[in-house]
Protein backbone atom coordinates (compact mmCIF):
# COMPACT_ATOMS: atom_id res chain seq x y z
CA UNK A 1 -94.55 -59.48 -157.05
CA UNK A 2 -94.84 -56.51 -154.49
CA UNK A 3 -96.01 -53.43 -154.66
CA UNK A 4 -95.32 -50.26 -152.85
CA UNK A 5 -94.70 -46.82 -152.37
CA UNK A 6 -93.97 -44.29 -149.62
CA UNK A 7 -96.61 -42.14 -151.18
CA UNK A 8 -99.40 -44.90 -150.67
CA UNK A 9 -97.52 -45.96 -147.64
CA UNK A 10 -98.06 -49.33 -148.26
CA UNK A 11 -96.65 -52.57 -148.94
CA UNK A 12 -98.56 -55.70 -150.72
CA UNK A 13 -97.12 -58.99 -151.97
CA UNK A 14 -98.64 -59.84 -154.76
CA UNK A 15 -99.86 -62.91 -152.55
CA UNK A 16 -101.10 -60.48 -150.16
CA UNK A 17 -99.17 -62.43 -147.13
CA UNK A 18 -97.06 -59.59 -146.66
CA UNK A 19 -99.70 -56.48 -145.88
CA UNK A 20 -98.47 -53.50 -144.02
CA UNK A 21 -98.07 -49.95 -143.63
CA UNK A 22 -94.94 -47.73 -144.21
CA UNK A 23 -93.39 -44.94 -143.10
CA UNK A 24 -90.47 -42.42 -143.11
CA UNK A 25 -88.07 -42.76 -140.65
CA UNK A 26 -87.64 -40.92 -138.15
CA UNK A 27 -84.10 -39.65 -139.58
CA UNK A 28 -85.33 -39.11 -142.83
CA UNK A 29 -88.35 -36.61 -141.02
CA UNK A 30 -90.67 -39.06 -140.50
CA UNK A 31 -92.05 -40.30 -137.04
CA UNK A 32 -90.59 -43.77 -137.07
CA UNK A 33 -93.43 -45.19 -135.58
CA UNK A 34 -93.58 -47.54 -138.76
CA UNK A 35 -92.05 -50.23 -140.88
CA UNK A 36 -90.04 -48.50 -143.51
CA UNK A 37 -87.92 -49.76 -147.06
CA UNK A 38 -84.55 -50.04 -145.33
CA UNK A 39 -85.79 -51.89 -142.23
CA UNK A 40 -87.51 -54.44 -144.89
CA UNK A 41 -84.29 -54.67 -147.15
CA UNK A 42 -82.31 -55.48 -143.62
CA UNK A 43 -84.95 -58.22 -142.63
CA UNK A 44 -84.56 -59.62 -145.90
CA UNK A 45 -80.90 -59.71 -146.27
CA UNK A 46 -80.51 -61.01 -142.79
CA UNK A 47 -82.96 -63.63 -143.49
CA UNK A 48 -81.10 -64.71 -146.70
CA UNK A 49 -77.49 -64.55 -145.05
CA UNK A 50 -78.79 -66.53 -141.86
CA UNK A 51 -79.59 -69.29 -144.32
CA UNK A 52 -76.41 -69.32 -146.31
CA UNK A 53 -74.33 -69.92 -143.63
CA UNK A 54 -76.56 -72.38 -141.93
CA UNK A 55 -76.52 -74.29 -144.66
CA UNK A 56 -73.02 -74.17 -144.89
CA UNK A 57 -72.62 -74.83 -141.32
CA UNK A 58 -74.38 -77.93 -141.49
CA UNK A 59 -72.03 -78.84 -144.56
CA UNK A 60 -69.15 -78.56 -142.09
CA UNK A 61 -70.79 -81.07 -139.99
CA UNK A 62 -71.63 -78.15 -137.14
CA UNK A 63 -75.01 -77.28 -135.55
CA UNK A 64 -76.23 -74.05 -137.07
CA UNK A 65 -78.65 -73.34 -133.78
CA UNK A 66 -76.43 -70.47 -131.73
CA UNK A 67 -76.54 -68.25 -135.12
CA UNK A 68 -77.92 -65.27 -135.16
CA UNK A 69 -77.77 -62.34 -137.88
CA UNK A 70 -78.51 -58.17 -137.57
CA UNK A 71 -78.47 -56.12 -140.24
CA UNK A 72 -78.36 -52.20 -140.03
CA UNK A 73 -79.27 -50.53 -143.54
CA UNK A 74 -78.10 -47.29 -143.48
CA UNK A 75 -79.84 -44.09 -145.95
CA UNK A 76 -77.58 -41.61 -147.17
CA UNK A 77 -76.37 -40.17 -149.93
CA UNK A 78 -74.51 -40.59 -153.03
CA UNK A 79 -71.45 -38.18 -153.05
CA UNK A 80 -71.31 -38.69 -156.46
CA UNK A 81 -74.36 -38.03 -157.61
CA UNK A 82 -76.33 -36.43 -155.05
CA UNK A 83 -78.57 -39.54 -155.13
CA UNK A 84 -79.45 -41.65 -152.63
CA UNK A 85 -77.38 -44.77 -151.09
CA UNK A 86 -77.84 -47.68 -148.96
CA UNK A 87 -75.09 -48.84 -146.59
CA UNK A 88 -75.61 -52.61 -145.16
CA UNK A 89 -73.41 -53.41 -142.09
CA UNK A 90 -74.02 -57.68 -141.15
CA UNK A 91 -73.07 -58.89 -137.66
CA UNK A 92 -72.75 -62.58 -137.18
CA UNK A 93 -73.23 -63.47 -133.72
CA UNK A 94 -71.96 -67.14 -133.12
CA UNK A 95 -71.16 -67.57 -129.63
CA UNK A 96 -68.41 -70.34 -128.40
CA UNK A 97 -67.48 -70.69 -131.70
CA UNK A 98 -63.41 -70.78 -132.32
CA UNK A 99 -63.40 -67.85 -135.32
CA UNK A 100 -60.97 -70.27 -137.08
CA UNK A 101 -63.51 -72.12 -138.08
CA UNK A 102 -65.93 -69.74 -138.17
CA UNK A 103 -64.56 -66.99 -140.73
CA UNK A 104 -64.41 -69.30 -143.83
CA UNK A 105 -67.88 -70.28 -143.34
CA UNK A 106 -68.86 -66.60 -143.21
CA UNK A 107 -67.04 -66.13 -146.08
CA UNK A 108 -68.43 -69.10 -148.18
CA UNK A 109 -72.09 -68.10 -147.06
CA UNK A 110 -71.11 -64.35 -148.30
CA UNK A 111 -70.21 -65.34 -151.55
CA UNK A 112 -73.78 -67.60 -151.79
CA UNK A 113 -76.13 -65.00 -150.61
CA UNK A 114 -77.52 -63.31 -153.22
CA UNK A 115 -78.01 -60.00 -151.04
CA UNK A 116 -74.53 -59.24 -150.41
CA UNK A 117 -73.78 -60.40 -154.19
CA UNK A 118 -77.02 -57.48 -155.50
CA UNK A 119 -75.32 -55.13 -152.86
CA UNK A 120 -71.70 -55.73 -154.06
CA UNK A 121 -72.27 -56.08 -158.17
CA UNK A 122 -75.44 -54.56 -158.72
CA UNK A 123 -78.60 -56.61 -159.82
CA UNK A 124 -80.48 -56.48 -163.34
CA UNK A 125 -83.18 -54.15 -162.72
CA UNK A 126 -86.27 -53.62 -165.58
CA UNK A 127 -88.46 -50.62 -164.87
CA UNK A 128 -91.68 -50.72 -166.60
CA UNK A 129 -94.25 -47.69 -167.01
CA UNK A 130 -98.21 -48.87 -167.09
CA UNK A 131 -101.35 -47.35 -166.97
């Protein structure tokens, strides 16, 4: 469990290992001088995507140690709606890898990363009201 809010500008595990304050960014008005949402979402889904496709490289028999993820999460809006929108851009670095061999293993780790799945499909999201 975590609990946040850009009012309270702060986010809590419910463990309380993760502890820290947020901010706006500094395209969204705010001074970007600290951690925000979309910089957490892009940690996370890096993190997650990192693992996939180590674990799939190391399926394949190949050393998983040159990998290295970045995600960008991009805030924008809906053109739809009018709402708001996140846009998630992943860049594998593998260096001295032949992309042959490299592409279906990105493509096997997309399709067991839940991230990219949530992002793609949606997730199953409950919203409950206490007081």
């Amino acid at each position: 469990m975590a609990s946040h809010g850009r009012a309270s500008r702060r986010a809590r595990s419910g463990d309380g290992v993760l502890d820290l304050n947020l901010g706006m960014p500094a395209e969204l008005g705010g001074d970007g001088q600290e951690t925000n949402p979309e910089q957490l979402f892009a940690a996370g889904i890096a993190a997650c995507f990192h693992g996939a496709l180590s674990l799939v490289t190391r399926q394949a028999a190949l050393d998983p140690a040159a990998i290295s993820v970045e995600a960008t999460v991009a805030f924008g809006r809906d053109p739809e709606d009018g709402g708001y929108l996140l846009h998630v851009d992943l860049e594998v670095k593998w260096p001295d890898i032949d992309l042959a061999v490299a592409a279906p293993l990105v493509e096997k780790a997309d399709s067991l990363c839940p991230y990219p799945k949530m992002a793609l499909r949606g997730t199953p999201t409950s919203i409950r009201l206490v007081s």
